[in-house]
PDB file of N, CA and C in Angstrom:
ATOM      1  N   UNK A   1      20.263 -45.241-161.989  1.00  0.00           N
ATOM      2  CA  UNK A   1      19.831 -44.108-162.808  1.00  0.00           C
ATOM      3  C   UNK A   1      18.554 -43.478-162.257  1.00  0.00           C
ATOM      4  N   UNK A   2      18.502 -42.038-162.748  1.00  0.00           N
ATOM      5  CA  UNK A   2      17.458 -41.163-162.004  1.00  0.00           C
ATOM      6  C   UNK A   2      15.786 -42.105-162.641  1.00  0.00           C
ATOM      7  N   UNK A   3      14.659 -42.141-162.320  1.00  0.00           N
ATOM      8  CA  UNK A   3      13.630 -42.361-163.197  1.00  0.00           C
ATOM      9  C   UNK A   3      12.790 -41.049-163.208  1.00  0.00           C
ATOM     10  N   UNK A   4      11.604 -41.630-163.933  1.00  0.00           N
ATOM     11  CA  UNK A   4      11.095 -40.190-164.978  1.00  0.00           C
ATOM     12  C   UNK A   4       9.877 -40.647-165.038  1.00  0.00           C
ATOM     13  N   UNK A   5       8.735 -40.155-164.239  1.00  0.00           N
ATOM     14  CA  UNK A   5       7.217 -40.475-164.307  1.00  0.00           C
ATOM     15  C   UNK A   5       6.837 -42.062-163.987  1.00  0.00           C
ATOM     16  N   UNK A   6       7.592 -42.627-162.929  1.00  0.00           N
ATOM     17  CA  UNK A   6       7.224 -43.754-162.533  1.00  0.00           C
ATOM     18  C   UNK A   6       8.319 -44.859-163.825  1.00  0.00           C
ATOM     19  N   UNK A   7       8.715 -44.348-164.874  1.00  0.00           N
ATOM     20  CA  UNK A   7       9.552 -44.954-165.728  1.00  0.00           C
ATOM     21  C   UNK A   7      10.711 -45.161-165.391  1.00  0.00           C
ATOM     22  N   UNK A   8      12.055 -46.019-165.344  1.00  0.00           N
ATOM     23  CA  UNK A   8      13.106 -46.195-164.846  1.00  0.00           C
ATOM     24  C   UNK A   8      13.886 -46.622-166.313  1.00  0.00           C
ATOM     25  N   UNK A   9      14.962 -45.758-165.665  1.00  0.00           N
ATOM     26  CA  UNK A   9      15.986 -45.879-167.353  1.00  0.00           C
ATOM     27  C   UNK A   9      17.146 -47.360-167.096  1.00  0.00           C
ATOM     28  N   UNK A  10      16.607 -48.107-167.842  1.00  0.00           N
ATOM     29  CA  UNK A  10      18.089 -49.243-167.461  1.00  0.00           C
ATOM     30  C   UNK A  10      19.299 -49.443-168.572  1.00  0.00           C
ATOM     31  N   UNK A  11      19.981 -49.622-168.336  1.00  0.00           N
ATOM     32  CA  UNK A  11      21.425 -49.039-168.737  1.00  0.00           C
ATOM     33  C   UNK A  11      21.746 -50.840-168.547  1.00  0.00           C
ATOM     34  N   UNK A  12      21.888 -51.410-170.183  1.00  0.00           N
ATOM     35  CA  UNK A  12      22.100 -52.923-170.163  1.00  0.00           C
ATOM     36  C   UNK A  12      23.939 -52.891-170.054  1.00  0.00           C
ATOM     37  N   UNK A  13      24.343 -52.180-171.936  1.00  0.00           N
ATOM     38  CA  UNK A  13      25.850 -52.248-171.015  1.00  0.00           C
ATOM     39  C   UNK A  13      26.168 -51.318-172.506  1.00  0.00           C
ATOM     40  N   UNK A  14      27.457 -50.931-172.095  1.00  0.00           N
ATOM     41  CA  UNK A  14      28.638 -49.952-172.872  1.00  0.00           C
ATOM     42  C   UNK A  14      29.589 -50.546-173.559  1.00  0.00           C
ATOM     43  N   UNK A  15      29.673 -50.108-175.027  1.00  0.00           N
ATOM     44  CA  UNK A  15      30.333 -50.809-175.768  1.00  0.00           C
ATOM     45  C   UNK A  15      31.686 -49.579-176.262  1.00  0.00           C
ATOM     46  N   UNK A  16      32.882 -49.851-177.046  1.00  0.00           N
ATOM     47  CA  UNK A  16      33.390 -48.604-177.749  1.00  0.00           C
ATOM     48  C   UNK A  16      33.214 -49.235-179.168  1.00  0.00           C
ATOM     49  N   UNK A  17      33.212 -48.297-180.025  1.00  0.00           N
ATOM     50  CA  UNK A  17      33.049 -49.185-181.262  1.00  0.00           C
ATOM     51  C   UNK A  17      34.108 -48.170-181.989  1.00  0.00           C
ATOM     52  N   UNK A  18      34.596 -46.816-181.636  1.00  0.00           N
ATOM     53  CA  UNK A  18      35.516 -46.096-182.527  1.00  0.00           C
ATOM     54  C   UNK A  18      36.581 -45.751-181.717  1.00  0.00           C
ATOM     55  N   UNK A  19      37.970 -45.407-182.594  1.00  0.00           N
ATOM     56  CA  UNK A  19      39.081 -44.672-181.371  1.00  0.00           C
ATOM     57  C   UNK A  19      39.084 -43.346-181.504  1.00  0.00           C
ATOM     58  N   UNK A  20      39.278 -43.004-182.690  1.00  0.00           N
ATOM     59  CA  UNK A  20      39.098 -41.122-182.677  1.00  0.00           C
ATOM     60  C   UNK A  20      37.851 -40.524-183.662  1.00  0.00           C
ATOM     61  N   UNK A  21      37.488 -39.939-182.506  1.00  0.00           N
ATOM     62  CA  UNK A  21      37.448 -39.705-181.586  1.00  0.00           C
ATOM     63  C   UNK A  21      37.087 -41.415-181.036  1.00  0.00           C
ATOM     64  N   UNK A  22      37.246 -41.466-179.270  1.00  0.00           N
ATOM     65  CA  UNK A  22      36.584 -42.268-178.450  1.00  0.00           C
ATOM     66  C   UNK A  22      35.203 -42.291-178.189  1.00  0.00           C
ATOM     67  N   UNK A  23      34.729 -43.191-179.541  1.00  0.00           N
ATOM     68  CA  UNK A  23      32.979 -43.105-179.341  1.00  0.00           C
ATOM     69  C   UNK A  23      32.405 -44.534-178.312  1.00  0.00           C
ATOM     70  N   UNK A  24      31.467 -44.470-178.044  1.00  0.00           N
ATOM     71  CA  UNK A  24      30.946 -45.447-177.274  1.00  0.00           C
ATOM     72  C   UNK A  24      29.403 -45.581-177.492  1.00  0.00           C
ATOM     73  N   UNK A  25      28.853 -46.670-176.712  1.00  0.00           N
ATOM     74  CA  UNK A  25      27.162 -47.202-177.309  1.00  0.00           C
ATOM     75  C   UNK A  25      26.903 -47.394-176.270  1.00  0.00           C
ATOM     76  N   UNK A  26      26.153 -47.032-175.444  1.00  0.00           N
ATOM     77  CA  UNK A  26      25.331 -47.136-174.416  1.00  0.00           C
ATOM     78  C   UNK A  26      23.916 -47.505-174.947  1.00  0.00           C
ATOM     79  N   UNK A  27      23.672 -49.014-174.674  1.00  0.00           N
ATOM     80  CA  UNK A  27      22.395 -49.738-174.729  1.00  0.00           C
ATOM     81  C   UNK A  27      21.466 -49.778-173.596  1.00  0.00           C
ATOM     82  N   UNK A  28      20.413 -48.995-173.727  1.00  0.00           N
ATOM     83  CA  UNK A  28      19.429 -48.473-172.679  1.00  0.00           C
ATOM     84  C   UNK A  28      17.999 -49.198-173.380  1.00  0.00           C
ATOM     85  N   UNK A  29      17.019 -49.282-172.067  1.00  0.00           N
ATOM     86  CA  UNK A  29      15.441 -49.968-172.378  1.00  0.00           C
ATOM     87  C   UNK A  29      14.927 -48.643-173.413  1.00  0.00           C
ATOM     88  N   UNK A  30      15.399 -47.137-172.906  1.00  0.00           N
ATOM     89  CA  UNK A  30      14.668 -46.376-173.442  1.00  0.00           C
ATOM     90  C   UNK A  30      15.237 -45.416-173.552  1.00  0.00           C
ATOM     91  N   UNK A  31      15.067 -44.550-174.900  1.00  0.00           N
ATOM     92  CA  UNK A  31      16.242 -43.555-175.225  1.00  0.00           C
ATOM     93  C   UNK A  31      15.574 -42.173-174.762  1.00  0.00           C
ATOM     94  N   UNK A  32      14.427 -41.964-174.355  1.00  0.00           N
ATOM     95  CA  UNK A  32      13.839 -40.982-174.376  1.00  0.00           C
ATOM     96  C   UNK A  32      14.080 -40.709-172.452  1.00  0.00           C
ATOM     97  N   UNK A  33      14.523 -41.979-171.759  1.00  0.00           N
ATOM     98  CA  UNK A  33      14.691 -41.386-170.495  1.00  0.00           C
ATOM     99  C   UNK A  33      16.026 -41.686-170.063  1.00  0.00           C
ATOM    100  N   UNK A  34      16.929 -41.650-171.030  1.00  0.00           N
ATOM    101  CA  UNK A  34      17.990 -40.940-170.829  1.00  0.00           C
ATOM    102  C   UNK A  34      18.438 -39.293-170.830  1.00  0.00           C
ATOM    103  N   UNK A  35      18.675 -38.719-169.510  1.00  0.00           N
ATOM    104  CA  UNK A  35      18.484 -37.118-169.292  1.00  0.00           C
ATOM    105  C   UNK A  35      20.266 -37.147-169.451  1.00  0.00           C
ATOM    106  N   UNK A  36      20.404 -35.895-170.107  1.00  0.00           N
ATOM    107  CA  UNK A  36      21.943 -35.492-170.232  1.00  0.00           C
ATOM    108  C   UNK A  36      22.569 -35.002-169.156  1.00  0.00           C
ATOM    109  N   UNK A  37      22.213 -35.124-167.935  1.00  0.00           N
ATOM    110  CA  UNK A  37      23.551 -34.768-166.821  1.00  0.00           C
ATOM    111  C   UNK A  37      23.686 -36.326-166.599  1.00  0.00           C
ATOM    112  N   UNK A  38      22.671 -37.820-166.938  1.00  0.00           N
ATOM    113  CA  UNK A  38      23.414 -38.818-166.415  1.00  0.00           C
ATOM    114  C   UNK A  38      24.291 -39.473-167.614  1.00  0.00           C
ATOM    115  N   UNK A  39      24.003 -38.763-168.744  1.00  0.00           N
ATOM    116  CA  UNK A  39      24.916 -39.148-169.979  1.00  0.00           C
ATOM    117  C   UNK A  39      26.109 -38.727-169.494  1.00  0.00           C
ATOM    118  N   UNK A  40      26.067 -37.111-169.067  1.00  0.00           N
ATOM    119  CA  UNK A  40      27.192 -36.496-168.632  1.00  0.00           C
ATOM    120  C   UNK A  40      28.045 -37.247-167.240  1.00  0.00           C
ATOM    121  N   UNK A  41      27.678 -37.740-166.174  1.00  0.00           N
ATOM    122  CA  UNK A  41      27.656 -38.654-165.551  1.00  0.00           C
ATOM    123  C   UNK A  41      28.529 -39.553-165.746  1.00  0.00           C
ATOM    124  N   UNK A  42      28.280 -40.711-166.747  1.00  0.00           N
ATOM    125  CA  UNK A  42      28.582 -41.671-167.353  1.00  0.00           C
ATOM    126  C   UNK A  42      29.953 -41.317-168.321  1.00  0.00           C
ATOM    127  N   UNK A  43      29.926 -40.017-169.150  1.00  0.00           N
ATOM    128  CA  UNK A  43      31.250 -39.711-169.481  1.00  0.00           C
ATOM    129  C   UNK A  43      32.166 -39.539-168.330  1.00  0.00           C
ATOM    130  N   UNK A  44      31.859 -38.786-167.269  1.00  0.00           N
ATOM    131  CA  UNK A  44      33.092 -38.054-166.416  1.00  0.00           C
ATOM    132  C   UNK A  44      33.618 -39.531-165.802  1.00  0.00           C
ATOM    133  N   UNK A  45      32.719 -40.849-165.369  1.00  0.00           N
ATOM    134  CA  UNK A  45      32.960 -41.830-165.083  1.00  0.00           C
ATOM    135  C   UNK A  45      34.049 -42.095-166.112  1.00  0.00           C
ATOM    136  N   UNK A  46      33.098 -42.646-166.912  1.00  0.00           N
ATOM    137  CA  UNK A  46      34.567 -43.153-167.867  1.00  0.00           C
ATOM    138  C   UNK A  46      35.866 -42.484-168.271  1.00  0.00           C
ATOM    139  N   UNK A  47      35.871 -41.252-168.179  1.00  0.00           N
ATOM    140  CA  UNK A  47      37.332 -40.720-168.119  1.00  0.00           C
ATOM    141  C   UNK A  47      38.046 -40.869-166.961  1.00  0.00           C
ATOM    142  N   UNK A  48      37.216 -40.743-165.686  1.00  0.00           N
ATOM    143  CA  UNK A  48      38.350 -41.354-165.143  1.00  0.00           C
ATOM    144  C   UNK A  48      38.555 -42.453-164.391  1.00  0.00           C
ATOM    145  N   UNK A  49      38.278 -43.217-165.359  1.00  0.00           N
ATOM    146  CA  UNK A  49      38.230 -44.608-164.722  1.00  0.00           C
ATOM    147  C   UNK A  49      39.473 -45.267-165.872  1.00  0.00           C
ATOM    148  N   UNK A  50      39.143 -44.550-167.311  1.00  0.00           N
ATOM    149  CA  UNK A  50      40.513 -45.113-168.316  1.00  0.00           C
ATOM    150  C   UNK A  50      41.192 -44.173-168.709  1.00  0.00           C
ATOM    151  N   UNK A  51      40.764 -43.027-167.883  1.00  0.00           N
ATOM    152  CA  UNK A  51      42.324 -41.957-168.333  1.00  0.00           C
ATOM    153  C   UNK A  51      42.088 -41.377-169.467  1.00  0.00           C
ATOM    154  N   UNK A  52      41.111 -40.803-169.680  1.00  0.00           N
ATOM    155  CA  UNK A  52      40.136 -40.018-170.984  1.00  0.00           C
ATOM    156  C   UNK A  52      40.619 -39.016-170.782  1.00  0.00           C
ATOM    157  N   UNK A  53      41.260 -38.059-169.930  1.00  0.00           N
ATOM    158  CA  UNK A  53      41.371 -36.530-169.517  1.00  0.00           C
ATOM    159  C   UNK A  53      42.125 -35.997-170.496  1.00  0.00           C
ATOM    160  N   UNK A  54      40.896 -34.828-170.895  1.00  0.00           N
ATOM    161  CA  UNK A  54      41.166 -33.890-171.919  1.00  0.00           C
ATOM    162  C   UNK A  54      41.023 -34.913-173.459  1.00  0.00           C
ATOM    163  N   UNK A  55      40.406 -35.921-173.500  1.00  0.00           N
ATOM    164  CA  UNK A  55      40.268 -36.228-174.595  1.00  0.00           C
ATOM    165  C   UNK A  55      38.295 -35.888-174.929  1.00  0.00           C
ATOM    166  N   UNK A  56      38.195 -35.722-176.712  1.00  0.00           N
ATOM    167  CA  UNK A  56      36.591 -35.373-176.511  1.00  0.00           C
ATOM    168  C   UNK A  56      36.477 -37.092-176.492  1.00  0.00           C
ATOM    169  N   UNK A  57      35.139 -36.892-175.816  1.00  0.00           N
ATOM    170  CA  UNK A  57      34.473 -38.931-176.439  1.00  0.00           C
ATOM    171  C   UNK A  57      32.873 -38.011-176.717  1.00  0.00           C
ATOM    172  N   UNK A  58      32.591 -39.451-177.716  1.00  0.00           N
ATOM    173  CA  UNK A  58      31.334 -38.868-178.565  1.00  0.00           C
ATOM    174  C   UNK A  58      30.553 -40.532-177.507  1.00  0.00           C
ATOM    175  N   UNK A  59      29.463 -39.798-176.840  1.00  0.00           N
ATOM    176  CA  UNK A  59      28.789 -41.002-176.123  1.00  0.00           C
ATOM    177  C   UNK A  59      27.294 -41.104-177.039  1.00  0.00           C
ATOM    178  N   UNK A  60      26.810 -42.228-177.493  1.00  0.00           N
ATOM    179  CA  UNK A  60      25.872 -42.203-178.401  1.00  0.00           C
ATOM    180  C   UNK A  60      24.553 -43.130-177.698  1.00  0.00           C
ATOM    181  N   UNK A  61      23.267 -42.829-177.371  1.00  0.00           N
ATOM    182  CA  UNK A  61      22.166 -43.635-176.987  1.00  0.00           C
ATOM    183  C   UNK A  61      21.757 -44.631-177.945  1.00  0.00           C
ATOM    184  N   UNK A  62      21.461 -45.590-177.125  1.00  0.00           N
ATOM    185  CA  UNK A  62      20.749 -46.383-178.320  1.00  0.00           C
ATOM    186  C   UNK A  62      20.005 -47.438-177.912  1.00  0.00           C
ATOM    187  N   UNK A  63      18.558 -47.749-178.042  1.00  0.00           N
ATOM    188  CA  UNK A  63      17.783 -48.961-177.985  1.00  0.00           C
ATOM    189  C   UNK A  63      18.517 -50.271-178.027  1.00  0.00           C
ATOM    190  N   UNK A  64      18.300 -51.222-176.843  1.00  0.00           N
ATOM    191  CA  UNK A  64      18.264 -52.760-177.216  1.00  0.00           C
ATOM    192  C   UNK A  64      17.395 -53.163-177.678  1.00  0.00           C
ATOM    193  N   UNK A  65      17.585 -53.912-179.025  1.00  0.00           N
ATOM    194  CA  UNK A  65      16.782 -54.885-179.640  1.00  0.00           C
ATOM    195  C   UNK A  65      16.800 -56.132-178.992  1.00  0.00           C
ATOM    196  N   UNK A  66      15.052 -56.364-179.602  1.00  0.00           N
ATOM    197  CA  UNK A  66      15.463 -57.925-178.634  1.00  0.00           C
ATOM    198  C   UNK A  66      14.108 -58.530-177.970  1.00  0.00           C
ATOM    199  N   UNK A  67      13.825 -59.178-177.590  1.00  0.00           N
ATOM    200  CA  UNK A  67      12.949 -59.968-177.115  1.00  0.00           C
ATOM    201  C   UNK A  67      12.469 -58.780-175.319  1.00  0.00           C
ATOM    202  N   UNK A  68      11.407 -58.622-174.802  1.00  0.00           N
ATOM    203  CA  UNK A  68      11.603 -58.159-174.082  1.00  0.00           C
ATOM    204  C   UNK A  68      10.559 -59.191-172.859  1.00  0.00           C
TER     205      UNK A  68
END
């Protein structure tokens, strides 16, 4: 992932938690340096990697909790 003022965005892991739409959870160190072309990124990946084409998916950021 791109970083952002010496900050680096880490991307722990991707979950789906809905089918329709195809939502998903992307657990990141930090939600604020996640930039939307690598969200965008990360969708076009996953469509075609499981055959998403032409479906919407709702991709959602979100903090790991947790001991750091």
């Amino acid at each position: 992932p791109p970083s952002d003022k010496g900050k680096q965005l880490r991307l722990y892991y991707i979950t789906q938690v809905a089918v329709k739409p195809p939502t998903f959870v992307i657990f990141v160190n930090n939600k604020e340096l996640s930039h939307f072309s690598y969200i965008r990124y990360i969708e076009n990946k996953i469509r075609d990697t499981f055959g998403f084409s032409g479906t919407s998916l709702k991709l959602i950021t979100r903090e790991r909790k947790g001991s750091k």
